[in-house]
PDB file of N, CA and C in Angstrom:
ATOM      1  N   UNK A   1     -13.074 -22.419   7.342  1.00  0.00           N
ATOM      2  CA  UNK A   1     -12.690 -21.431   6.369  1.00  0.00           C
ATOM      3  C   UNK A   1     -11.236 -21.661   5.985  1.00  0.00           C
ATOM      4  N   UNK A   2     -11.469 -21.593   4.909  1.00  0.00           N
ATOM      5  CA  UNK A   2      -9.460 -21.791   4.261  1.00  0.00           C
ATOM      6  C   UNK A   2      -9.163 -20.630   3.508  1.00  0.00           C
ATOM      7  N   UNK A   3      -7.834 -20.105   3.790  1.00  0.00           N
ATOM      8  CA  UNK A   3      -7.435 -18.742   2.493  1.00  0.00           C
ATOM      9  C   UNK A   3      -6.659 -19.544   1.676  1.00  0.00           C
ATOM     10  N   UNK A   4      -6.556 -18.698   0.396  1.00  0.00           N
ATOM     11  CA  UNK A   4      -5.864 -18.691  -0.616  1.00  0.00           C
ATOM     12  C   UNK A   4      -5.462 -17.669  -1.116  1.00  0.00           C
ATOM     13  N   UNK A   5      -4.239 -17.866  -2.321  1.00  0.00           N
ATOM     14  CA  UNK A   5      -4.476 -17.027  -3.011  1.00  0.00           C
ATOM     15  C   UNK A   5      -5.586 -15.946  -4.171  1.00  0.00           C
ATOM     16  N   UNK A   6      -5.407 -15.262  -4.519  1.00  0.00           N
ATOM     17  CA  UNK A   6      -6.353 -14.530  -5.371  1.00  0.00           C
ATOM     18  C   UNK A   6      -6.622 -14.877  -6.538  1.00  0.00           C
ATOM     19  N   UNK A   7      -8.115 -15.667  -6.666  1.00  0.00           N
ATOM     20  CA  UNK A   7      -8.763 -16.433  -7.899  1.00  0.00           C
ATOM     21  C   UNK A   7      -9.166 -17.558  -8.027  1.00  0.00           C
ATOM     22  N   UNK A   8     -10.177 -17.549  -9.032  1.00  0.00           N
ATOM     23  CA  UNK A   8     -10.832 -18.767  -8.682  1.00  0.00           C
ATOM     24  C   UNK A   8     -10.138 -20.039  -8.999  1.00  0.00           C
ATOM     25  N   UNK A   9      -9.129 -19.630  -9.689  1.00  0.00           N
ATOM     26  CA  UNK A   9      -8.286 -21.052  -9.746  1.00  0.00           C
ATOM     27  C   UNK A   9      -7.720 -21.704  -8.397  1.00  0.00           C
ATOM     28  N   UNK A  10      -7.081 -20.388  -7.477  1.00  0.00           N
ATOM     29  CA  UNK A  10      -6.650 -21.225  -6.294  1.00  0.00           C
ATOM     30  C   UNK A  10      -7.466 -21.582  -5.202  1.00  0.00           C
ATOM     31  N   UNK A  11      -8.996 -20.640  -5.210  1.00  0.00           N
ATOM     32  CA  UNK A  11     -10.073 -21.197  -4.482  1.00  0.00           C
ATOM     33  C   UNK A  11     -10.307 -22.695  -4.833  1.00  0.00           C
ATOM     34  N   UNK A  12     -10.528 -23.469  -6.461  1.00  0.00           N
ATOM     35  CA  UNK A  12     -11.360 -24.598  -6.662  1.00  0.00           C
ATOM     36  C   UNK A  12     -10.270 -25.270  -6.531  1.00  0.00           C
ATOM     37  N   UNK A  13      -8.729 -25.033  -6.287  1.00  0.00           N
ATOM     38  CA  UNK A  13      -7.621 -26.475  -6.533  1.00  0.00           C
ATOM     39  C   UNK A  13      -7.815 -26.207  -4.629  1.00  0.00           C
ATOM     40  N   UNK A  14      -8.064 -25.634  -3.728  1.00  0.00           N
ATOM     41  CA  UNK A  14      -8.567 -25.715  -2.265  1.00  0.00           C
ATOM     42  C   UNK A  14      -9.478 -26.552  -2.041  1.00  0.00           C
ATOM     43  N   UNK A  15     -10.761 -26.061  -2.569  1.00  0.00           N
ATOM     44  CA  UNK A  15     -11.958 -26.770  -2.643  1.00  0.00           C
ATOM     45  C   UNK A  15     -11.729 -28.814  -3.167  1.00  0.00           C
ATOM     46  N   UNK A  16     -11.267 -28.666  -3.922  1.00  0.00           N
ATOM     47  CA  UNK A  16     -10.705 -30.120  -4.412  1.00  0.00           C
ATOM     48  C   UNK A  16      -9.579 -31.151  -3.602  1.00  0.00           C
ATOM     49  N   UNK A  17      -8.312 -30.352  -2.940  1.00  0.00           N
ATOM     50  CA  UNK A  17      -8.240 -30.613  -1.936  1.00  0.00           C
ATOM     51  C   UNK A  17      -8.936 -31.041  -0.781  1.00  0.00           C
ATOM     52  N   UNK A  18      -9.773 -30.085   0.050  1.00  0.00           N
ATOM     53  CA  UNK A  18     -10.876 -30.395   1.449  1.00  0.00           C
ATOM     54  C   UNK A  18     -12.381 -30.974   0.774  1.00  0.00           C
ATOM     55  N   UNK A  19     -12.058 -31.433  -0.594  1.00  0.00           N
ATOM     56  CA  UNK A  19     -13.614 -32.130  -0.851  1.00  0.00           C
ATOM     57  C   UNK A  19     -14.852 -30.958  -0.801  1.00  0.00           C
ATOM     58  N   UNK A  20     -14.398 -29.314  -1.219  1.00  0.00           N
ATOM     59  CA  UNK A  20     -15.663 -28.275  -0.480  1.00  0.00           C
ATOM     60  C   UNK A  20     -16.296 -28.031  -1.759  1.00  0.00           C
ATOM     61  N   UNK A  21     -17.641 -28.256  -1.489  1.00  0.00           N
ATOM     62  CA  UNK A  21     -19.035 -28.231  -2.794  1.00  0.00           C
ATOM     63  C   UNK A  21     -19.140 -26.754  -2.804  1.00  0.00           C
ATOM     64  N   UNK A  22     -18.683 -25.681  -1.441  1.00  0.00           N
ATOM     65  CA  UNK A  22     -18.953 -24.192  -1.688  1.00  0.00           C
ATOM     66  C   UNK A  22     -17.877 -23.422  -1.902  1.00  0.00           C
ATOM     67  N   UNK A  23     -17.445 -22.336  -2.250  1.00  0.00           N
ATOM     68  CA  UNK A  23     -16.074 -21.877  -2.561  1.00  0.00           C
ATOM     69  C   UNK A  23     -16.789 -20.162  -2.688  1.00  0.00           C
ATOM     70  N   UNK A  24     -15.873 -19.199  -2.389  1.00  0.00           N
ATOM     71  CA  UNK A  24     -15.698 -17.669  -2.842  1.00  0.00           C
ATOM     72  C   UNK A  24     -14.888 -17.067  -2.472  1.00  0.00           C
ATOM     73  N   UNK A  25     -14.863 -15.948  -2.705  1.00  0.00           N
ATOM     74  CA  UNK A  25     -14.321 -14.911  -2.697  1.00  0.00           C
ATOM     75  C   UNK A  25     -14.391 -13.402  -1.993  1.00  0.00           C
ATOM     76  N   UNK A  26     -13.570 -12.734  -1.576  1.00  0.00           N
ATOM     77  CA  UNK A  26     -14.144 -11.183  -1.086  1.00  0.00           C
ATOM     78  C   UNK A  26     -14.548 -10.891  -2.544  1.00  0.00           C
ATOM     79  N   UNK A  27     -14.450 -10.844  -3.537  1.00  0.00           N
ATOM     80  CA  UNK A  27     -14.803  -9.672  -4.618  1.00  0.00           C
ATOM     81  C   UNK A  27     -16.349 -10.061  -4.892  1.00  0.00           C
ATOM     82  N   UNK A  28     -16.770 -11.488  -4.062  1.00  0.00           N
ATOM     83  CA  UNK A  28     -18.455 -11.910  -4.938  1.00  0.00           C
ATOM     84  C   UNK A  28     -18.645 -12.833  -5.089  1.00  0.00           C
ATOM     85  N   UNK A  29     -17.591 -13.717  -5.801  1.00  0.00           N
ATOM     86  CA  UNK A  29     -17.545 -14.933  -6.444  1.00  0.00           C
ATOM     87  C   UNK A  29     -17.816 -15.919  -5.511  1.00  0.00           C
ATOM     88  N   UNK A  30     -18.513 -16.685  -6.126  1.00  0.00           N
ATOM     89  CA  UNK A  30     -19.334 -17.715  -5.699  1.00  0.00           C
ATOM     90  C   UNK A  30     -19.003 -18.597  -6.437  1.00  0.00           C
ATOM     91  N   UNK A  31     -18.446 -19.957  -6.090  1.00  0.00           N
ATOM     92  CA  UNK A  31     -18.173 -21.229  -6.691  1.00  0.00           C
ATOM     93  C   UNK A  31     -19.166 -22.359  -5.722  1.00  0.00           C
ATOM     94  N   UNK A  32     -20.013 -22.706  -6.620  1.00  0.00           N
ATOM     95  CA  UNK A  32     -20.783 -24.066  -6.533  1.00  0.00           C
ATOM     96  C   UNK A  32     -20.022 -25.102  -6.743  1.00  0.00           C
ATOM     97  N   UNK A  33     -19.012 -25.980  -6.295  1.00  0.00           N
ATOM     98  CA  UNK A  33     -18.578 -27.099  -6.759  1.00  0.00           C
ATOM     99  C   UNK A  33     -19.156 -27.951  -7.362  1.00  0.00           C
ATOM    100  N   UNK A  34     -20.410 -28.623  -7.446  1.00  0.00           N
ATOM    101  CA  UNK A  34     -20.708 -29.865  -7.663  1.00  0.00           C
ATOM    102  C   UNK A  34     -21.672 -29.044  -9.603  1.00  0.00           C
ATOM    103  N   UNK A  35     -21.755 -28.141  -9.407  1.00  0.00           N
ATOM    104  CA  UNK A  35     -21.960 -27.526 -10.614  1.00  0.00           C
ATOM    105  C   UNK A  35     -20.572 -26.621 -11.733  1.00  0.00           C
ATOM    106  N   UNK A  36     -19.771 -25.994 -11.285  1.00  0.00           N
ATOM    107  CA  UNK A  36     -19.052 -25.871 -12.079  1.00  0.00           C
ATOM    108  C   UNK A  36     -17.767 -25.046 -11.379  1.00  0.00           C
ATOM    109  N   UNK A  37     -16.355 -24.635 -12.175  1.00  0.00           N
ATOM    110  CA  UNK A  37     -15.094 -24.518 -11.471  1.00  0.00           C
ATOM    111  C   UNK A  37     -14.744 -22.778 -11.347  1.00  0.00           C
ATOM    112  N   UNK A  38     -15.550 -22.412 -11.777  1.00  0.00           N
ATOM    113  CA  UNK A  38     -15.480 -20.479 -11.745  1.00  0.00           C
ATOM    114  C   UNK A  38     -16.523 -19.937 -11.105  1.00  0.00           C
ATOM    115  N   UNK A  39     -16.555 -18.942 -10.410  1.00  0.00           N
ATOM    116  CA  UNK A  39     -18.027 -18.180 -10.325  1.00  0.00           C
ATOM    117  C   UNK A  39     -18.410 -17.692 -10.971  1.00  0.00           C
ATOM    118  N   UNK A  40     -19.325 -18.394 -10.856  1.00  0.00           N
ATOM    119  CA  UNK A  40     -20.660 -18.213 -11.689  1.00  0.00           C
ATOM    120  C   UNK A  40     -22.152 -17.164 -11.406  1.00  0.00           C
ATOM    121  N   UNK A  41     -22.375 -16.008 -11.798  1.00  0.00           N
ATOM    122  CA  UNK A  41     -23.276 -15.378 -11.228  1.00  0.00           C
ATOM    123  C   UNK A  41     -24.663 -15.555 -11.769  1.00  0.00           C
ATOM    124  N   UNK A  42     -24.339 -16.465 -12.678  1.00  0.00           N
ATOM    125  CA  UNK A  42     -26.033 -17.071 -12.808  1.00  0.00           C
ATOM    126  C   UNK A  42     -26.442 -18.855 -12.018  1.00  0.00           C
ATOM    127  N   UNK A  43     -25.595 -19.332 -12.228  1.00  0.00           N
ATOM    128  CA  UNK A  43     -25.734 -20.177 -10.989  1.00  0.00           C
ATOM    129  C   UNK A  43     -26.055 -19.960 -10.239  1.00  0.00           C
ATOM    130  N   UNK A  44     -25.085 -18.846  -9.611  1.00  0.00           N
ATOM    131  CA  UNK A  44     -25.807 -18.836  -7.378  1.00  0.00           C
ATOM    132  C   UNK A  44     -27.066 -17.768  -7.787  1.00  0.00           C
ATOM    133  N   UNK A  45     -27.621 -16.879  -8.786  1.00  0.00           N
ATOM    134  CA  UNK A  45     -29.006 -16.539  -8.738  1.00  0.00           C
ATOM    135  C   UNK A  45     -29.650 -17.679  -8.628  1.00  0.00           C
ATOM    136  N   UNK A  46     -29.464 -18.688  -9.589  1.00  0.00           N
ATOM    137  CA  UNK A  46     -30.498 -19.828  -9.554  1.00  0.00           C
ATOM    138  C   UNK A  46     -30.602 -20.607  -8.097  1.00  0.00           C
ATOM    139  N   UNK A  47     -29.509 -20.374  -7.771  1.00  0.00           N
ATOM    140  CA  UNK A  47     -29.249 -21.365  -6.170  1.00  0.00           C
ATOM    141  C   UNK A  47     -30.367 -20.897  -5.025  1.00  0.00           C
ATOM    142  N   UNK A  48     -30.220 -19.350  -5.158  1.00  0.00           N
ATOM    143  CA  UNK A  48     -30.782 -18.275  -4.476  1.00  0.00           C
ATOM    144  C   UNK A  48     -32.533 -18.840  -4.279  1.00  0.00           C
ATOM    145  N   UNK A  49     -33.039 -18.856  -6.071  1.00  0.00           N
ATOM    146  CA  UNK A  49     -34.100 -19.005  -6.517  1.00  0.00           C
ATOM    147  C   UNK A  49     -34.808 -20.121  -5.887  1.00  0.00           C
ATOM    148  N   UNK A  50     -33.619 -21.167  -5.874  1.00  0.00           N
ATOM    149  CA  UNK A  50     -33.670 -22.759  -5.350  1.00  0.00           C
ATOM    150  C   UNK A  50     -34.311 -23.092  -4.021  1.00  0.00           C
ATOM    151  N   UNK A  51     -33.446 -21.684  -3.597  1.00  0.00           N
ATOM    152  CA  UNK A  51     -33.610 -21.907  -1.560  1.00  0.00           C
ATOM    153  C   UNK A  51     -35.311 -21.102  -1.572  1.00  0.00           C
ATOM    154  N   UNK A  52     -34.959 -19.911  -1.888  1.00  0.00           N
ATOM    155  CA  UNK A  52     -36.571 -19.131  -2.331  1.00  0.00           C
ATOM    156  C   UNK A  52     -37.831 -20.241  -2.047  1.00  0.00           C
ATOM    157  N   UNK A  53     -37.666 -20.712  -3.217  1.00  0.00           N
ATOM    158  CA  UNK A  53     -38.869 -22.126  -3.376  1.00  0.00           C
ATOM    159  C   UNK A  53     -38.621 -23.053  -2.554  1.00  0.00           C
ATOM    160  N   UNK A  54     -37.486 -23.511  -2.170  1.00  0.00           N
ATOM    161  CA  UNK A  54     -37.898 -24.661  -0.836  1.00  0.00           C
ATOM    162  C   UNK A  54     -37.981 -23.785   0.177  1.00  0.00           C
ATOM    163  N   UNK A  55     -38.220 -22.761   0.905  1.00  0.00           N
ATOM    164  CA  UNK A  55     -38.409 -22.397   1.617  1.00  0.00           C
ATOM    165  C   UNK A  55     -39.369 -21.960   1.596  1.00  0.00           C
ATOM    166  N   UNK A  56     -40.065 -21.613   0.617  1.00  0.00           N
ATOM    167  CA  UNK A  56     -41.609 -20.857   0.262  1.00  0.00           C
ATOM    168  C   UNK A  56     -41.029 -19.155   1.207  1.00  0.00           C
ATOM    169  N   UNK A  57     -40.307 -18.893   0.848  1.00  0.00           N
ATOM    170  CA  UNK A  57     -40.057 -17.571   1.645  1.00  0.00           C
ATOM    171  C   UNK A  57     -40.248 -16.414   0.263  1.00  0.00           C
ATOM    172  N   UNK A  58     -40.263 -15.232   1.011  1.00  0.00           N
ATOM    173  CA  UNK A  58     -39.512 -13.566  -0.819  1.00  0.00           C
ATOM    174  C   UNK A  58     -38.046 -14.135  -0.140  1.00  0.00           C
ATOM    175  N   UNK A  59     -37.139 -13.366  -0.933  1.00  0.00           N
ATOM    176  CA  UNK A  59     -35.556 -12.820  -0.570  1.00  0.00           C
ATOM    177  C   UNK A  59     -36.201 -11.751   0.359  1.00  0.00           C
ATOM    178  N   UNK A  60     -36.569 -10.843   0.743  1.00  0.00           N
ATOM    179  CA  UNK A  60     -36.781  -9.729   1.270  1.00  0.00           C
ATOM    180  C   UNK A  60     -37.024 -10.425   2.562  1.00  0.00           C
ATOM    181  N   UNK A  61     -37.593 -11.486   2.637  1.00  0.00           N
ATOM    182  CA  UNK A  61     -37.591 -12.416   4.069  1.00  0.00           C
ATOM    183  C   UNK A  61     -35.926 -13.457   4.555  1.00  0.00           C
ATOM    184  N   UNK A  62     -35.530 -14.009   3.604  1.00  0.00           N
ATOM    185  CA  UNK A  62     -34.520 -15.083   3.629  1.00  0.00           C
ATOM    186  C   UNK A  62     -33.485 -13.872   3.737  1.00  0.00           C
ATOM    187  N   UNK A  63     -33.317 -12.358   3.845  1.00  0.00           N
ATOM    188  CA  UNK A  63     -32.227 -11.596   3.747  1.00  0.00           C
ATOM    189  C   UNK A  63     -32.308 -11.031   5.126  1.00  0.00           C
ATOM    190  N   UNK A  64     -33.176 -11.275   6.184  1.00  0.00           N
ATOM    191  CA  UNK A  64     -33.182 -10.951   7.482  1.00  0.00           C
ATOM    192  C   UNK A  64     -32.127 -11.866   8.292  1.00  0.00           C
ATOM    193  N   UNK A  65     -32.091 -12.660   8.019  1.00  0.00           N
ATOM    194  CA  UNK A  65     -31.178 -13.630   8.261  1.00  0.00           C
ATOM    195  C   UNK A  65     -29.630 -13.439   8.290  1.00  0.00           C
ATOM    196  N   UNK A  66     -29.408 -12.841   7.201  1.00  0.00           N
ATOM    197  CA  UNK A  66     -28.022 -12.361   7.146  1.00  0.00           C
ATOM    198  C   UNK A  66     -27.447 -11.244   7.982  1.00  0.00           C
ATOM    199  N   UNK A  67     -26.189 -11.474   8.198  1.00  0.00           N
ATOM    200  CA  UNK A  67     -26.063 -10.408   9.274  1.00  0.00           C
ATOM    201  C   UNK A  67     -24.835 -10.091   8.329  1.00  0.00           C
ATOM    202  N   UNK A  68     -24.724  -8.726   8.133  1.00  0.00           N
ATOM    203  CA  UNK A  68     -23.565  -8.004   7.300  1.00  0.00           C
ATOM    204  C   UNK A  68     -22.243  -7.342   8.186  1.00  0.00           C
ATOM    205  N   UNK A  69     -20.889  -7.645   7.869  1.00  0.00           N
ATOM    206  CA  UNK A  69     -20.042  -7.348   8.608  1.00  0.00           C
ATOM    207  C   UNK A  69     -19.152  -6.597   7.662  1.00  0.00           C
ATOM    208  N   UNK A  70     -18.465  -5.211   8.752  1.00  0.00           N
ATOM    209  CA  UNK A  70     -17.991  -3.863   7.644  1.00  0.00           C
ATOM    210  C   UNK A  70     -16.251  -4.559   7.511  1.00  0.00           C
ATOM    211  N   UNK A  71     -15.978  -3.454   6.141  1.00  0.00           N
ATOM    212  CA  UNK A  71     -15.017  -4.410   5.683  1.00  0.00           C
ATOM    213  C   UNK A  71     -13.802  -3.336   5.599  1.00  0.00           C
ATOM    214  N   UNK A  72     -13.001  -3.342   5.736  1.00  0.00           N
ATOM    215  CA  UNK A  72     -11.875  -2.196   5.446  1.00  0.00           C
ATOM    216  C   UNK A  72     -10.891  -2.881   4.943  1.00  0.00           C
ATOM    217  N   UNK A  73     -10.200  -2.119   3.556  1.00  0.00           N
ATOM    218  CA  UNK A  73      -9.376  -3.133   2.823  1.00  0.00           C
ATOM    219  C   UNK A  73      -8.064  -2.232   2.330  1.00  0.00           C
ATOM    220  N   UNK A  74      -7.122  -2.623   3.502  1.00  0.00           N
ATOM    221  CA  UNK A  74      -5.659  -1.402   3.187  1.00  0.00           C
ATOM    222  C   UNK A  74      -4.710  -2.749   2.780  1.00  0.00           C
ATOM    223  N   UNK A  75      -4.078  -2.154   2.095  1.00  0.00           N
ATOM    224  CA  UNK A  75      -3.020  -2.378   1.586  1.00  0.00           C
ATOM    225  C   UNK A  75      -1.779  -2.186   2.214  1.00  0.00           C
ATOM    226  N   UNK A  76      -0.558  -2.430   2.623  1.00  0.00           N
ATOM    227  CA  UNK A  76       0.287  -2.520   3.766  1.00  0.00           C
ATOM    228  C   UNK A  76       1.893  -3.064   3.022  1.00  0.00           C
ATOM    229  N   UNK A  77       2.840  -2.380   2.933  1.00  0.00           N
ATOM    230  CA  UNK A  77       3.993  -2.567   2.439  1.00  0.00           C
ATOM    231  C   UNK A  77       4.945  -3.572   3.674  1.00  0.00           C
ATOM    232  N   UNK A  78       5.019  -4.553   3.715  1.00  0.00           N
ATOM    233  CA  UNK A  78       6.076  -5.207   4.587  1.00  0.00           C
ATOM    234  C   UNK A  78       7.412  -5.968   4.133  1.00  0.00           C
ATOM    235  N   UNK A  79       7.957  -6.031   4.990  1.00  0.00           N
ATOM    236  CA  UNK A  79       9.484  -6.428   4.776  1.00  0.00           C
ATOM    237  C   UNK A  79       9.451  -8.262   4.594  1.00  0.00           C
ATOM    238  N   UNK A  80       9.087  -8.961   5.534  1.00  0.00           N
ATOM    239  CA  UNK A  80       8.477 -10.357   5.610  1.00  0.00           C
ATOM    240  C   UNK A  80       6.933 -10.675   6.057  1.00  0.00           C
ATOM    241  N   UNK A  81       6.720 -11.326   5.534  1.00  0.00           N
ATOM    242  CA  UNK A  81       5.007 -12.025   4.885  1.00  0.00           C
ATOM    243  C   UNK A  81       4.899 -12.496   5.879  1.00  0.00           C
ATOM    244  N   UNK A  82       4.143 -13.108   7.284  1.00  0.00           N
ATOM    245  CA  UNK A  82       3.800 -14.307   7.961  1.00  0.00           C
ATOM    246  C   UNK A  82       2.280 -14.700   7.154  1.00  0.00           C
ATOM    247  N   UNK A  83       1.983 -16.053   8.132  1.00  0.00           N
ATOM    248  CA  UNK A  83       0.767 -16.198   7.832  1.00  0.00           C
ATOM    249  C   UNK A  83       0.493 -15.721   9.176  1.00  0.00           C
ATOM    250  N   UNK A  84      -1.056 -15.217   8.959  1.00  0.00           N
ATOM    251  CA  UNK A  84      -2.078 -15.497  10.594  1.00  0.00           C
ATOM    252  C   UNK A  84      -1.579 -15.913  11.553  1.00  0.00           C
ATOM    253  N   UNK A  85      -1.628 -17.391  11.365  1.00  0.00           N
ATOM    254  CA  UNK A  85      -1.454 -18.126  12.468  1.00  0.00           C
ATOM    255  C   UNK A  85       0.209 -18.204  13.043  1.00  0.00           C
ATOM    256  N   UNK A  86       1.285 -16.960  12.619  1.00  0.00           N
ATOM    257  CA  UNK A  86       1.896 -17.473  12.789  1.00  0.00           C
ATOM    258  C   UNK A  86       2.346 -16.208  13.891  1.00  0.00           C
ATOM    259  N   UNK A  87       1.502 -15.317  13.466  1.00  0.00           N
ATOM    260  CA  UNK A  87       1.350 -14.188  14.403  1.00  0.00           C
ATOM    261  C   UNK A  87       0.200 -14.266  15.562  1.00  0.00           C
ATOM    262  N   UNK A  88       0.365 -14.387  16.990  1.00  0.00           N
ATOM    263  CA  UNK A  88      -0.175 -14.824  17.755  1.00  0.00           C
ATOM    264  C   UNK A  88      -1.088 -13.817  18.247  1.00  0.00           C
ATOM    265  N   UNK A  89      -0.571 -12.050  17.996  1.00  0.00           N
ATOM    266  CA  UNK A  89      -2.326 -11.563  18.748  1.00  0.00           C
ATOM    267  C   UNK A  89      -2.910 -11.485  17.899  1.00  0.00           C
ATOM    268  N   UNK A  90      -2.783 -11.975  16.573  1.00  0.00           N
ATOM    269  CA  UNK A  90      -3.611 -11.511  15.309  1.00  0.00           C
ATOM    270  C   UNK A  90      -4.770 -12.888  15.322  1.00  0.00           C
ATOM    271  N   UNK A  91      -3.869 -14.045  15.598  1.00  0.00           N
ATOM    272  CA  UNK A  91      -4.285 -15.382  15.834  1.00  0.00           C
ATOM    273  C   UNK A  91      -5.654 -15.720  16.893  1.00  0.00           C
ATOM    274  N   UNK A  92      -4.821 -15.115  17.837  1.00  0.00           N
ATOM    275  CA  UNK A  92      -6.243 -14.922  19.359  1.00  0.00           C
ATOM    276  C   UNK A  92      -7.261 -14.196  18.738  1.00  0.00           C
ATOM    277  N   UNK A  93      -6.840 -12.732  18.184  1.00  0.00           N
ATOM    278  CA  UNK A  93      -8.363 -11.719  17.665  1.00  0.00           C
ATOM    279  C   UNK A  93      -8.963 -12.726  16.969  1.00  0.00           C
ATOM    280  N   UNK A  94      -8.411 -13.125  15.929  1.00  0.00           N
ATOM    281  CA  UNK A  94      -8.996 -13.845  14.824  1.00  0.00           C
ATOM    282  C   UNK A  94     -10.053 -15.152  15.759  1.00  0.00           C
ATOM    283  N   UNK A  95      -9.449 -15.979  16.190  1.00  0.00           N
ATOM    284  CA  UNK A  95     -10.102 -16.711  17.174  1.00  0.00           C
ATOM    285  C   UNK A  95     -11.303 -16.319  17.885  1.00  0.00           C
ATOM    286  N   UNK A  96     -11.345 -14.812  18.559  1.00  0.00           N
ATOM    287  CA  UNK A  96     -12.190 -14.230  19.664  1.00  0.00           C
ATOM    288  C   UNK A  96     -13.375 -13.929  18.162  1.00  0.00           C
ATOM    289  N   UNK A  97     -13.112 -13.429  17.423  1.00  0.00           N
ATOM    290  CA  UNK A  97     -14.535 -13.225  16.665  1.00  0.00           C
ATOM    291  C   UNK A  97     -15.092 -14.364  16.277  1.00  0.00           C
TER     292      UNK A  97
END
């Protein structure tokens, strides 16, 4: 997993960097690399559709699979920025999940 900044521009100049055919976002976005440089929400339906049929599965089956994790999204005023990794119990949590 790699962060970036916010958008699909700095997701696909990432993706192009590490060579990555998959790319997104928290807001949804879904970038297919080897198909095109924005998310696209008719693409990954079709992708969806794609796996559907090689799998001979419904979605209502291929969605058991997924396991959903809760999200809490605050906003936080600070004085200096680190990254993650540069903060060490944030680093370990991050690690332990």
């Amino acid at each position: 997993m790699l962060r970036t900044k916010v958008g699909d521009r700095y997701v696909m100049e990432e993706m192009r960097k590490h060579r990555a055919t998959l790319g997104g976002e928290q807001s949804g976005h879904i970038i297919f690399g080897e198909h095109t440089t924005t998310g696209d929400g008719m693409i990954t339906s079709l992708q969806v559709l794609r796996i559907m049929r090689a799998k001979g599965k419904k979605l209502s089956e291929l969605r058991k699979g997924v396991k959903k994790y809760p999200q809490v999204l605050l906003n936080i005023d600070v004085r200096h920025k680190k990254k993650f990794e540069e903060l060490p119990g944030v680093a370990k949590r991050i690690r332990a999940a």
